[in-house]
PDB file of N, CA and C in Angstrom:
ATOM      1  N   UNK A   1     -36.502  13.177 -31.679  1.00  0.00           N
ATOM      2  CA  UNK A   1     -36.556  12.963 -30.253  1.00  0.00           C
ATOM      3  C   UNK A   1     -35.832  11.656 -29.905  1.00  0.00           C
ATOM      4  N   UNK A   2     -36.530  10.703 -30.594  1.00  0.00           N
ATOM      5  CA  UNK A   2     -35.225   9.574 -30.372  1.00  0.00           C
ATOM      6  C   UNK A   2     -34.091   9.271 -30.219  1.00  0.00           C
ATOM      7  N   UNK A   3     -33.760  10.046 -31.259  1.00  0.00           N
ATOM      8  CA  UNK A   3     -31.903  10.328 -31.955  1.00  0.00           C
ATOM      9  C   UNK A   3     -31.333  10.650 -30.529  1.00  0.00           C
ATOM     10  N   UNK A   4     -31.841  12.229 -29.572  1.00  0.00           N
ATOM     11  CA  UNK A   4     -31.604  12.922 -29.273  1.00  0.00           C
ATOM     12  C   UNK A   4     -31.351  12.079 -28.037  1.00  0.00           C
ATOM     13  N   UNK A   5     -32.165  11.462 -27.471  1.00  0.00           N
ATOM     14  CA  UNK A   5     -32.332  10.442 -26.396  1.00  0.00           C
ATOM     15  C   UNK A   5     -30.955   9.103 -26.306  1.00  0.00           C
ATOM     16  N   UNK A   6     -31.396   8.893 -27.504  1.00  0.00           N
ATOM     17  CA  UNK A   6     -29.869   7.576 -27.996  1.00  0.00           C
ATOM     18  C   UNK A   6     -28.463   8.118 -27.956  1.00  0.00           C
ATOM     19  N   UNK A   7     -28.676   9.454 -27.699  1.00  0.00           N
ATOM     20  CA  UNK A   7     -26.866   9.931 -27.599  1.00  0.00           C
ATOM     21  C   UNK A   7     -26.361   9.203 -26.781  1.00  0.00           C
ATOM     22  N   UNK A   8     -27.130   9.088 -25.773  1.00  0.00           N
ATOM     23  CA  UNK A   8     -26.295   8.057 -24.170  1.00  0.00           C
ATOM     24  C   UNK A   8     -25.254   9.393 -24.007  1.00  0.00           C
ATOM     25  N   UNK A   9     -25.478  10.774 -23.872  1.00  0.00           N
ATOM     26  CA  UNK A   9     -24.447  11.782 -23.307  1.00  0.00           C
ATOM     27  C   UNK A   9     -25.518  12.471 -22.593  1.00  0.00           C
ATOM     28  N   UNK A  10     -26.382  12.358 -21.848  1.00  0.00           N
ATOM     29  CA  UNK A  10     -27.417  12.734 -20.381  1.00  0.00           C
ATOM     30  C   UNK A  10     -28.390  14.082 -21.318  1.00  0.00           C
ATOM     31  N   UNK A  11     -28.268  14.092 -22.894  1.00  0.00           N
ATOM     32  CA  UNK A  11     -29.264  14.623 -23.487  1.00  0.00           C
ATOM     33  C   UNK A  11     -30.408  13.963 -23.381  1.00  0.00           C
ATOM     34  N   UNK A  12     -31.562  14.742 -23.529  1.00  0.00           N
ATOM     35  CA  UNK A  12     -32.761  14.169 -23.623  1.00  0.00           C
ATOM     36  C   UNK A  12     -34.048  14.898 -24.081  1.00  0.00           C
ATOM     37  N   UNK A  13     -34.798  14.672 -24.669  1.00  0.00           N
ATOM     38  CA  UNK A  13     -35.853  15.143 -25.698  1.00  0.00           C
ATOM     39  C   UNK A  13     -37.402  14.717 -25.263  1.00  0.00           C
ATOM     40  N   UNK A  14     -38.245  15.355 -25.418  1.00  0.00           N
ATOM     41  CA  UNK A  14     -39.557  14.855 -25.112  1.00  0.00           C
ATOM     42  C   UNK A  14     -40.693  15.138 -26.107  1.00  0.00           C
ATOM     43  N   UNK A  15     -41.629  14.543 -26.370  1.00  0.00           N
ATOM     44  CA  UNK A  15     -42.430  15.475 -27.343  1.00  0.00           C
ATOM     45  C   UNK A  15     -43.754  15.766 -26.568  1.00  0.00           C
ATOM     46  N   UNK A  16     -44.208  17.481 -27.047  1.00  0.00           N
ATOM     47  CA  UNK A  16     -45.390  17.273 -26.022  1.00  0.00           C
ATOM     48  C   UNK A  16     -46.426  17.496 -26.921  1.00  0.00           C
ATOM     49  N   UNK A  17     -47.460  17.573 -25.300  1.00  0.00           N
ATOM     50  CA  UNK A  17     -48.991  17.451 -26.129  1.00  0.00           C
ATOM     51  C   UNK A  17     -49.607  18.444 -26.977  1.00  0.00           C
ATOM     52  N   UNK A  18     -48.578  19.409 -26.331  1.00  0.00           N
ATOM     53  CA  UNK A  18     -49.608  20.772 -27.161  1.00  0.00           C
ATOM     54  C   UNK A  18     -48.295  21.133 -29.022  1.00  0.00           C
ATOM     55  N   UNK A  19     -48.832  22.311 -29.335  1.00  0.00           N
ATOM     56  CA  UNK A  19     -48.031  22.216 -30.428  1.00  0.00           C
ATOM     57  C   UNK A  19     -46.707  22.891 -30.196  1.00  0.00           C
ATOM     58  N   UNK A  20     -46.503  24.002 -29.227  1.00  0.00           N
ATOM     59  CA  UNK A  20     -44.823  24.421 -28.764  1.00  0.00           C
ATOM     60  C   UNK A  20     -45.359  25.237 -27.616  1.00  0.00           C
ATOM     61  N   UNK A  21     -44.172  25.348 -26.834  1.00  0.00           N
ATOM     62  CA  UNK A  21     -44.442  25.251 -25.546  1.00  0.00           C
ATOM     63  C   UNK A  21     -45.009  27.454 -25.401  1.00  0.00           C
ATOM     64  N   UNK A  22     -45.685  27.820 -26.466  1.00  0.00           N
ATOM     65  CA  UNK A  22     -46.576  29.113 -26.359  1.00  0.00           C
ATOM     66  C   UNK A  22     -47.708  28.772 -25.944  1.00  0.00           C
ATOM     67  N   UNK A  23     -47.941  27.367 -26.649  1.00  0.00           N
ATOM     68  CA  UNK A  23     -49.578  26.953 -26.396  1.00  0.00           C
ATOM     69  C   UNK A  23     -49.498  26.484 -24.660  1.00  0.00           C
ATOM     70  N   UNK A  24     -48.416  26.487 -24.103  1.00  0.00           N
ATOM     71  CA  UNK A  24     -48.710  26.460 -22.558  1.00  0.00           C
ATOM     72  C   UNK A  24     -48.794  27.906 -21.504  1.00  0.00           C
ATOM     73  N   UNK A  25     -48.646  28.592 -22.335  1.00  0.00           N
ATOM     74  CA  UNK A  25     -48.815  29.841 -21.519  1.00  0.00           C
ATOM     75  C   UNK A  25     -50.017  30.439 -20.761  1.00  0.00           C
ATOM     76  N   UNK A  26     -50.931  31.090 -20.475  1.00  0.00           N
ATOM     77  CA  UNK A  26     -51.792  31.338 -19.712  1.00  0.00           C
ATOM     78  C   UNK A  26     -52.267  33.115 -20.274  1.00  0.00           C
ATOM     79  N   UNK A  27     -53.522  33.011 -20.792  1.00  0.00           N
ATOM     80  CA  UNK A  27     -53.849  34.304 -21.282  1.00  0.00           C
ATOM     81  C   UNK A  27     -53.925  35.343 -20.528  1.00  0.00           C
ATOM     82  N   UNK A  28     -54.241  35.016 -18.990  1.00  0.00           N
ATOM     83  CA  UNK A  28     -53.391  36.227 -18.317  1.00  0.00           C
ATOM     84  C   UNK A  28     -52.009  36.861 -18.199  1.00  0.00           C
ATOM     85  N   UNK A  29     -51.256  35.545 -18.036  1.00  0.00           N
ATOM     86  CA  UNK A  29     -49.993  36.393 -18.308  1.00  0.00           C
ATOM     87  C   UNK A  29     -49.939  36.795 -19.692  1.00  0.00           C
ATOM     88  N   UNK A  30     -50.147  36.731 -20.223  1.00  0.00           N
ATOM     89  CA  UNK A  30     -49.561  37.394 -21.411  1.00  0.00           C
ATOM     90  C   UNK A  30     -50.277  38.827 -21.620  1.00  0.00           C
ATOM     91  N   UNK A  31     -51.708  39.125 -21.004  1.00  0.00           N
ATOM     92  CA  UNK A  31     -52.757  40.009 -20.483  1.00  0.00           C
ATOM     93  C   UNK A  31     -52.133  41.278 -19.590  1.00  0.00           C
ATOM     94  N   UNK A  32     -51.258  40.383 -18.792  1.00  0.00           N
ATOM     95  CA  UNK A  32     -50.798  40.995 -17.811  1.00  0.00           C
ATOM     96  C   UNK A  32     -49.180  41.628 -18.442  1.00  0.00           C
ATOM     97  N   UNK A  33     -48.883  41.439 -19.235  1.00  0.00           N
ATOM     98  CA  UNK A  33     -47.521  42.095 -19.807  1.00  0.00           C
ATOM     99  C   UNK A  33     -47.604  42.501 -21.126  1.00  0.00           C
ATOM    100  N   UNK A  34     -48.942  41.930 -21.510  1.00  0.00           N
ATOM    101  CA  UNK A  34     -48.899  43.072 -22.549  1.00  0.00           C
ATOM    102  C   UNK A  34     -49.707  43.790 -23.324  1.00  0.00           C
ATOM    103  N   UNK A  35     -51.112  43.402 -22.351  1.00  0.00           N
ATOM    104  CA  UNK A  35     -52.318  44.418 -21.711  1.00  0.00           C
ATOM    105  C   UNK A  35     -53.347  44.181 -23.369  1.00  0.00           C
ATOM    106  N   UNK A  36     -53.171  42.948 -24.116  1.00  0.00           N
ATOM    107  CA  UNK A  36     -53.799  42.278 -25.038  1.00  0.00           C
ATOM    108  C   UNK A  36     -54.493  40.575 -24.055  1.00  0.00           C
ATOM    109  N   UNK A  37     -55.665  40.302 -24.756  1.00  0.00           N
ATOM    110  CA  UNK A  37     -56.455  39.549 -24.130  1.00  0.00           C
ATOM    111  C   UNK A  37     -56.084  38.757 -25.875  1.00  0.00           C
ATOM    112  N   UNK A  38     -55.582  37.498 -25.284  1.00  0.00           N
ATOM    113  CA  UNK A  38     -56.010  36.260 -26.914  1.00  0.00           C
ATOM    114  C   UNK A  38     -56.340  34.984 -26.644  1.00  0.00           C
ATOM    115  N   UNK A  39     -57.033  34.326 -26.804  1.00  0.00           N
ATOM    116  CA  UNK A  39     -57.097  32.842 -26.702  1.00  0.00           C
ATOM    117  C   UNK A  39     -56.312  31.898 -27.305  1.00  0.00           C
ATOM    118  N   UNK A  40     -55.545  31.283 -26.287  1.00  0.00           N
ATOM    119  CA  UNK A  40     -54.367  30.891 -26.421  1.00  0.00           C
ATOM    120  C   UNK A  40     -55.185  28.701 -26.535  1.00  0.00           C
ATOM    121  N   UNK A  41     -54.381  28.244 -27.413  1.00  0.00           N
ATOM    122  CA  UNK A  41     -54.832  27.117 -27.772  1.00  0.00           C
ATOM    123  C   UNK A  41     -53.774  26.075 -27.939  1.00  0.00           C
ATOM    124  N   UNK A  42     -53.994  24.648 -27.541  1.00  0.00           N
ATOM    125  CA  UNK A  42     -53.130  23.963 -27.857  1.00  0.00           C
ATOM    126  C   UNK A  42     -52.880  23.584 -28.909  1.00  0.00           C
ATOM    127  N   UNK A  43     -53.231  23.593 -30.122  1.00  0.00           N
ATOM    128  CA  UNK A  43     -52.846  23.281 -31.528  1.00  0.00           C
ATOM    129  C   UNK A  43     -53.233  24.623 -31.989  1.00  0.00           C
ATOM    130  N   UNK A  44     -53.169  24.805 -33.652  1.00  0.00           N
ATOM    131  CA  UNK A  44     -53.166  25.749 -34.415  1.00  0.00           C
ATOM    132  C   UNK A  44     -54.471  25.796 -34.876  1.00  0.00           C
ATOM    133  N   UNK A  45     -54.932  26.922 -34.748  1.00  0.00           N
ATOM    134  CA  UNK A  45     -56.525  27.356 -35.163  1.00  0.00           C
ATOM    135  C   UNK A  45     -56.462  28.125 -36.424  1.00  0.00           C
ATOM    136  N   UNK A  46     -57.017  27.299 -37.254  1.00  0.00           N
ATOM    137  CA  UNK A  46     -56.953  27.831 -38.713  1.00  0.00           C
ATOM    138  C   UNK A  46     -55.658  28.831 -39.106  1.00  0.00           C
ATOM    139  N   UNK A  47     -54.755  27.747 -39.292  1.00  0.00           N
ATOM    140  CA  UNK A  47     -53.506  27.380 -39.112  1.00  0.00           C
ATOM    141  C   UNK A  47     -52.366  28.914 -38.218  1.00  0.00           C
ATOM    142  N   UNK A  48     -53.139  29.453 -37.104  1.00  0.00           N
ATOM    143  CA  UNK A  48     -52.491  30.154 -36.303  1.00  0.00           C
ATOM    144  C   UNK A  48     -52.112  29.685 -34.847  1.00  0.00           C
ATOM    145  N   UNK A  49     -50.660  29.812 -34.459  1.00  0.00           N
ATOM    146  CA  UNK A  49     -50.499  29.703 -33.347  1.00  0.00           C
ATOM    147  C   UNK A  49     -50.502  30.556 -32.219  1.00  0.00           C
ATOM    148  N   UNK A  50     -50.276  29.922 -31.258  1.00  0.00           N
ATOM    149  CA  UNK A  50     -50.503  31.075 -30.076  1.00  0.00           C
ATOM    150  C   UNK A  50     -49.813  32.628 -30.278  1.00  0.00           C
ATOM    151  N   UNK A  51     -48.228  32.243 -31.173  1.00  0.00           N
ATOM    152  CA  UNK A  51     -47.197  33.806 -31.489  1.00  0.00           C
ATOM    153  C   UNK A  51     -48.299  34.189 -32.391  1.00  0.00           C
ATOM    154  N   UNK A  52     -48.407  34.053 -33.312  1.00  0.00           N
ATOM    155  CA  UNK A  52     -49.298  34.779 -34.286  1.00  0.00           C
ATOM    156  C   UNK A  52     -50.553  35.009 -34.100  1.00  0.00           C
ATOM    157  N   UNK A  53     -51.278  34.280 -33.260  1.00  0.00           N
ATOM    158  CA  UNK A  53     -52.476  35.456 -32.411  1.00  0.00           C
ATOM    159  C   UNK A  53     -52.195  36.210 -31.342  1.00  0.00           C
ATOM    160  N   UNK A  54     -51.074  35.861 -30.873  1.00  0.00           N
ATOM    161  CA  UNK A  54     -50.248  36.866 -29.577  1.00  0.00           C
ATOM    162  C   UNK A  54     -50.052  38.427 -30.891  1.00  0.00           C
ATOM    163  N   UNK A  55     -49.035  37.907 -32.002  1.00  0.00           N
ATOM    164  CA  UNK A  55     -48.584  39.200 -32.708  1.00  0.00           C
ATOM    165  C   UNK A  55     -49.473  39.702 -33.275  1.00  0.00           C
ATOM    166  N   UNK A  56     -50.386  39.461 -33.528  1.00  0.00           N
ATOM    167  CA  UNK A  56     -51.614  40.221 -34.750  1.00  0.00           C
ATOM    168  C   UNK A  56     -52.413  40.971 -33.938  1.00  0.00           C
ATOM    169  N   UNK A  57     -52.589  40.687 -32.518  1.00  0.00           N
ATOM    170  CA  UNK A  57     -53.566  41.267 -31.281  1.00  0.00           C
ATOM    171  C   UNK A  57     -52.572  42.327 -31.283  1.00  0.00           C
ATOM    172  N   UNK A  58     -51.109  42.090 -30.682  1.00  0.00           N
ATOM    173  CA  UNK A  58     -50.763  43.546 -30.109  1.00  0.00           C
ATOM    174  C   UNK A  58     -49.625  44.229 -30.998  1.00  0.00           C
ATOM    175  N   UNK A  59     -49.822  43.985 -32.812  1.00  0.00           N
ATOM    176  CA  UNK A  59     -49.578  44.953 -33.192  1.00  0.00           C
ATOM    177  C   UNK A  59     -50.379  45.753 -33.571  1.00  0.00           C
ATOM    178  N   UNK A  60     -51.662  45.301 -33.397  1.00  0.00           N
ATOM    179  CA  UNK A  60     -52.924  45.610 -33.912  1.00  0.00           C
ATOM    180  C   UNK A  60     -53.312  46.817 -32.952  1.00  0.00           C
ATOM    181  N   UNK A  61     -52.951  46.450 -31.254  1.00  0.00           N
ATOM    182  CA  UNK A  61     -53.065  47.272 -30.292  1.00  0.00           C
ATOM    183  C   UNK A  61     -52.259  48.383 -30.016  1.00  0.00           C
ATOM    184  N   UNK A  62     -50.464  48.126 -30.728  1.00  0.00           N
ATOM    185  CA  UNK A  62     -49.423  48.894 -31.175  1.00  0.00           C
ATOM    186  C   UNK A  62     -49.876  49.802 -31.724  1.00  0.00           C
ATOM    187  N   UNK A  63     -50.484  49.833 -32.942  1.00  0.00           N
ATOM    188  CA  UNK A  63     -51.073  50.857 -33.758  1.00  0.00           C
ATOM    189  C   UNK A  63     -49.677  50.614 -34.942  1.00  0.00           C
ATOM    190  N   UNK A  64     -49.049  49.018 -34.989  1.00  0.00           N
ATOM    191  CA  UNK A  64     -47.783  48.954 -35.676  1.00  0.00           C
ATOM    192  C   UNK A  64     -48.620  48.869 -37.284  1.00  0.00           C
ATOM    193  N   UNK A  65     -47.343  49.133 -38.549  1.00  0.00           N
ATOM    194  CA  UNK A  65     -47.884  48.901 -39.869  1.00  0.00           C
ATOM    195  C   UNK A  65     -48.227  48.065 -39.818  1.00  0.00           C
ATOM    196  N   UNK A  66     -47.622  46.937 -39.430  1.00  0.00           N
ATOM    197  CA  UNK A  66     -47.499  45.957 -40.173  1.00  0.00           C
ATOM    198  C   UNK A  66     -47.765  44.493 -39.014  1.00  0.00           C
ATOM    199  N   UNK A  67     -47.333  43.607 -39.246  1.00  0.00           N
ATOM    200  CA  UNK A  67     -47.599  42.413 -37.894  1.00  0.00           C
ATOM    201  C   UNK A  67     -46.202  42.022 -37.211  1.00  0.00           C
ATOM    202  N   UNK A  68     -46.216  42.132 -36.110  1.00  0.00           N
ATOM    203  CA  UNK A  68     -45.000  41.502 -35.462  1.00  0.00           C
ATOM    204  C   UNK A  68     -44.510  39.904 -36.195  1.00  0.00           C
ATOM    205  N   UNK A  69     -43.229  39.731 -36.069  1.00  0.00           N
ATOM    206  CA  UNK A  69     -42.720  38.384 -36.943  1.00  0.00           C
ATOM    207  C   UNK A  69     -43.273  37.234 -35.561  1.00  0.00           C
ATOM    208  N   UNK A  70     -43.617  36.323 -36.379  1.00  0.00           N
ATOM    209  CA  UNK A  70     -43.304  35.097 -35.045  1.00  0.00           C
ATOM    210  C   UNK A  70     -42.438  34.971 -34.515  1.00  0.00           C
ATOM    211  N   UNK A  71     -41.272  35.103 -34.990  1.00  0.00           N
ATOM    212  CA  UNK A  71     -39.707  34.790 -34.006  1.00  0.00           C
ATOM    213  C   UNK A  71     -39.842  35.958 -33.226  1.00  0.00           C
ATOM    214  N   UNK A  72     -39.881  37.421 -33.257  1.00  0.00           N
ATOM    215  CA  UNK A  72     -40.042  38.202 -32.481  1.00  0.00           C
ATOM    216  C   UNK A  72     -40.709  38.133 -31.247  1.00  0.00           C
ATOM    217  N   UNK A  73     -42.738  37.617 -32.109  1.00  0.00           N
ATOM    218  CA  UNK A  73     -43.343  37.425 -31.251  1.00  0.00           C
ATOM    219  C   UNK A  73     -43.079  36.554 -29.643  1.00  0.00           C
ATOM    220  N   UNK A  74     -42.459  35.359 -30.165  1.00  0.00           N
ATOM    221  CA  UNK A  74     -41.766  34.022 -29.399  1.00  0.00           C
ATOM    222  C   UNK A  74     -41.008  34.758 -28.358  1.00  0.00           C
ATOM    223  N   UNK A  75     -40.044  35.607 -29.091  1.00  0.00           N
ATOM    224  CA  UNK A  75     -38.867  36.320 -28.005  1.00  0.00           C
ATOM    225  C   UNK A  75     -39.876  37.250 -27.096  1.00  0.00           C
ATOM    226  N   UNK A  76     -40.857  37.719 -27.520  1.00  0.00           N
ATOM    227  CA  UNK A  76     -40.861  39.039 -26.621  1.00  0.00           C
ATOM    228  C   UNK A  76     -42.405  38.041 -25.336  1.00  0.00           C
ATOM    229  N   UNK A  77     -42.759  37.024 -25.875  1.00  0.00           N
ATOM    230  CA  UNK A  77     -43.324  36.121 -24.981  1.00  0.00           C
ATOM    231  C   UNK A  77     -42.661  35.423 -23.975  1.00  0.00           C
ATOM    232  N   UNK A  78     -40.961  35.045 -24.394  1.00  0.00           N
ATOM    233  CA  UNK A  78     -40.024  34.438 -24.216  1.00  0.00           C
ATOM    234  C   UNK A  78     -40.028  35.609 -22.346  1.00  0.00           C
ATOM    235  N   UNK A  79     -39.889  36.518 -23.191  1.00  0.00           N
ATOM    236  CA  UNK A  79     -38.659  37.922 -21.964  1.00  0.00           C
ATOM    237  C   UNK A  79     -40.092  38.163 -20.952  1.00  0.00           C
ATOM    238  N   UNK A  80     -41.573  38.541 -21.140  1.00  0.00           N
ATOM    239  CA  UNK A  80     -41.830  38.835 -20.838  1.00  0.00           C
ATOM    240  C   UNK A  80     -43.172  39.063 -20.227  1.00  0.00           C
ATOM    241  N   UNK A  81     -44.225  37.211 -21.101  1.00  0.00           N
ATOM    242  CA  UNK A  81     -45.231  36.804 -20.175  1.00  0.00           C
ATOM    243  C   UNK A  81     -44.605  35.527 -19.587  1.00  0.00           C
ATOM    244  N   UNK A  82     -43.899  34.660 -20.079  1.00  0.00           N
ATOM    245  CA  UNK A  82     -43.424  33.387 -19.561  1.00  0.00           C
ATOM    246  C   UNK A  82     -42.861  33.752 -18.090  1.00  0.00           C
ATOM    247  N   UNK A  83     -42.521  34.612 -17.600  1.00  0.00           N
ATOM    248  CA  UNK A  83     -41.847  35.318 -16.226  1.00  0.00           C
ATOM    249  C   UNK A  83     -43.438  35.584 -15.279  1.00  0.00           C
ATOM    250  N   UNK A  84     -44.250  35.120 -16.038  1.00  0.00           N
ATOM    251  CA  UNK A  84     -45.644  36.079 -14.651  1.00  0.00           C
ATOM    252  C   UNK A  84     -46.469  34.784 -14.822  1.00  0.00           C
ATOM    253  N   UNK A  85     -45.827  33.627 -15.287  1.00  0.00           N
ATOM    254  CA  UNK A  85     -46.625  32.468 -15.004  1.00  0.00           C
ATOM    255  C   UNK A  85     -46.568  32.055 -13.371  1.00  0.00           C
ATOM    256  N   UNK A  86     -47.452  31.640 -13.047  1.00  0.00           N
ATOM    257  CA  UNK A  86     -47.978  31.214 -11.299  1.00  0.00           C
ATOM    258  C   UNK A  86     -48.106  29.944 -11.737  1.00  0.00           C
ATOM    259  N   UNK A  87     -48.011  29.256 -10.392  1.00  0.00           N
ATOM    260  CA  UNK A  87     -47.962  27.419 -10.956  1.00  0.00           C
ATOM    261  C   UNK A  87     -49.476  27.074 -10.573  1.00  0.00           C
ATOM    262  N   UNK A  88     -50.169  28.327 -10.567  1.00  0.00           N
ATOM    263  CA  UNK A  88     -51.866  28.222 -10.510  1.00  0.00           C
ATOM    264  C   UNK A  88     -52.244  28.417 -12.098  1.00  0.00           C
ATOM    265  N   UNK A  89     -51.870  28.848 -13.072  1.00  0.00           N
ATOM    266  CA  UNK A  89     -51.577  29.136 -14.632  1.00  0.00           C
ATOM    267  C   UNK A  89     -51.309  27.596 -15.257  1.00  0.00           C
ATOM    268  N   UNK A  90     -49.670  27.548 -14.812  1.00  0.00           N
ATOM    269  CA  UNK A  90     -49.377  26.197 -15.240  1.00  0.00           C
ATOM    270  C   UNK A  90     -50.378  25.226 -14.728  1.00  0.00           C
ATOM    271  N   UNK A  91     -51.081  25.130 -13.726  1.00  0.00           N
ATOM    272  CA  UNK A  91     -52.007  23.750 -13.609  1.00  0.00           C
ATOM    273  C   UNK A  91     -53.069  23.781 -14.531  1.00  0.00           C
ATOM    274  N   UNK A  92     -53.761  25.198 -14.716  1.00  0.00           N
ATOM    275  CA  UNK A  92     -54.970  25.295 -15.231  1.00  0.00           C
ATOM    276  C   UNK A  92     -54.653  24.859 -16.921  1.00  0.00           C
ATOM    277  N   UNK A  93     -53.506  25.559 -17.459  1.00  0.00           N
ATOM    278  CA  UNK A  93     -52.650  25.575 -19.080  1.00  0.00           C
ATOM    279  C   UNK A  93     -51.963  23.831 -19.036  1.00  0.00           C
ATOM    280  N   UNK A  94     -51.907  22.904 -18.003  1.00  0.00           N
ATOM    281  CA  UNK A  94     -51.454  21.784 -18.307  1.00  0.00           C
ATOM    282  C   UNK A  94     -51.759  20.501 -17.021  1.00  0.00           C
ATOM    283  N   UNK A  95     -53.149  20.324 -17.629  1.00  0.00           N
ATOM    284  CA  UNK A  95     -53.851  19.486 -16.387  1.00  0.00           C
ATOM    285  C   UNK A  95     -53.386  18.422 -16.402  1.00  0.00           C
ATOM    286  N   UNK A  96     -52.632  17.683 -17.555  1.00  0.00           N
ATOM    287  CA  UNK A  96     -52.011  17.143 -17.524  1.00  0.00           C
ATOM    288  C   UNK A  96     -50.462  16.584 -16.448  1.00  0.00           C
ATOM    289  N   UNK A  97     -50.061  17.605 -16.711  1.00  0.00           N
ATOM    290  CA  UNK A  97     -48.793  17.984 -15.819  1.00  0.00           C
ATOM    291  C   UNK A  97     -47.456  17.706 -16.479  1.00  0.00           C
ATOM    292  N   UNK A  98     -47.599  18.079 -17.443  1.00  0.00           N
ATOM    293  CA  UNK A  98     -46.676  18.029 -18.429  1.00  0.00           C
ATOM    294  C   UNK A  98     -45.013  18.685 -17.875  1.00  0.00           C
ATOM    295  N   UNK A  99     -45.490  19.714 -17.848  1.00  0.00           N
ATOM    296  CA  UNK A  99     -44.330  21.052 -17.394  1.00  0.00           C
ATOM    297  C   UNK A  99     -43.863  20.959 -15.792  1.00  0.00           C
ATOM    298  N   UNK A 100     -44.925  19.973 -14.989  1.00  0.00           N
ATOM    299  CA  UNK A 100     -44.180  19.527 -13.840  1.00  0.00           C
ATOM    300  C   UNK A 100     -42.994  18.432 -14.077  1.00  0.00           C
ATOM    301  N   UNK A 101     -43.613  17.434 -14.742  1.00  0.00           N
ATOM    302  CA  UNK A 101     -43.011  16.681 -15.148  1.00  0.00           C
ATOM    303  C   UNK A 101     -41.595  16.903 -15.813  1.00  0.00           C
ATOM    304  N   UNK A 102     -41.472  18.029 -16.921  1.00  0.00           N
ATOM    305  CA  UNK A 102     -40.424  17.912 -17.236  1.00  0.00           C
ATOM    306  C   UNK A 102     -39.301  19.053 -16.425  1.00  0.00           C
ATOM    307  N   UNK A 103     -39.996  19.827 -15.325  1.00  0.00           N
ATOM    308  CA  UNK A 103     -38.661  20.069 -14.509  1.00  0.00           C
ATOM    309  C   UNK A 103     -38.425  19.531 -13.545  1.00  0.00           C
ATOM    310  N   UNK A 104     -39.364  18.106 -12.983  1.00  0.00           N
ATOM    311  CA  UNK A 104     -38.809  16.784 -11.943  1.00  0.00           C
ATOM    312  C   UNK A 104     -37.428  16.162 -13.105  1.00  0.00           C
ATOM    313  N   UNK A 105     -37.662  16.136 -14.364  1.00  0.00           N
ATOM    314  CA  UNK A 105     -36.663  15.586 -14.909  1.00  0.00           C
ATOM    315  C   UNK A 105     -35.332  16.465 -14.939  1.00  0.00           C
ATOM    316  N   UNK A 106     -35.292  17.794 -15.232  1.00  0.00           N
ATOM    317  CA  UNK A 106     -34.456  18.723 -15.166  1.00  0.00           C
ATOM    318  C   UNK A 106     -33.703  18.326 -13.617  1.00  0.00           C
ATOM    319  N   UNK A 107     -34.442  18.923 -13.109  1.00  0.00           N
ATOM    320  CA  UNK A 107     -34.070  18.870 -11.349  1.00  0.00           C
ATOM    321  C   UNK A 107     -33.181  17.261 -10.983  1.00  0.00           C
ATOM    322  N   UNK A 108     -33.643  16.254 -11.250  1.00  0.00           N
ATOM    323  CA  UNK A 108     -33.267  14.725 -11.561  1.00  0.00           C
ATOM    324  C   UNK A 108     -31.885  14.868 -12.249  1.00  0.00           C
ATOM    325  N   UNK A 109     -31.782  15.819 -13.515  1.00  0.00           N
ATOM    326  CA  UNK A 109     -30.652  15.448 -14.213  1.00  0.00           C
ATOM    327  C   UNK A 109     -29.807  16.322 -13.506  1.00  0.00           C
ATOM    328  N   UNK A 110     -29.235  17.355 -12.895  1.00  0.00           N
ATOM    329  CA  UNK A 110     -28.458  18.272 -12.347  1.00  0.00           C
ATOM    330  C   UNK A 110     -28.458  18.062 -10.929  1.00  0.00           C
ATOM    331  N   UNK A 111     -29.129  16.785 -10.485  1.00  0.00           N
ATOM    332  CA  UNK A 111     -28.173  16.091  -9.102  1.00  0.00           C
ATOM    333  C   UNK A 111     -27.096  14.996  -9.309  1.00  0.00           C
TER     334      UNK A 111
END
């Protein structure tokens, strides 16, 4: 994150509170697209993250062999609960205000 910051070329890096930005999602949306209920956490619960209790719930609900990959999982969280977040989600998933924060900075850098 440092490195990334010290370019001095308008890059910039942040580190956050939770462990990657799945653990900010909101168990409805993800409820709501992909009709699996998981408890979604900011760090890793006996060493699972939010993709891998996202993938084990709904391949489980799939009726798939086997378990969805995490990178998969990520992408198909990526395409298709991250889109049904409400900024009533994001407040409740980051009381902090983490994710406001970093698109005042976005918004800041592209004026």
């Amino acid at each position: 994150m440092d490195a990334v910051n010290a370019r001095g070329n308008g890059c910039w890096a942040a580190q956050t509170l939770k462990h990657e930005v799945e653990s900010y999602l909101h168990p409805e949306a993800i409820h709501e697209a992909f009709g699996v209920m998981i408890a979604v956490t900011d760090h890793p619960v006996g060493g699972k993250a939010t993709p891998k209790v996202f993938a084990e719930a709904y391949s489980l609900a799939q009726g798939f062999d086997g378990v969805m990959k995490d990178n998969l999982a990520k992408a198909r969280l990526a395409e298709r609960a991250f889109p049904l977040m409400t900024a009533a989600h994001i407040h409740e998933r980051d009381p902090e205000g983490e994710v406001v924060g970093w698109m005042r900075r976005i918004r800041d850098m592209l004026q």
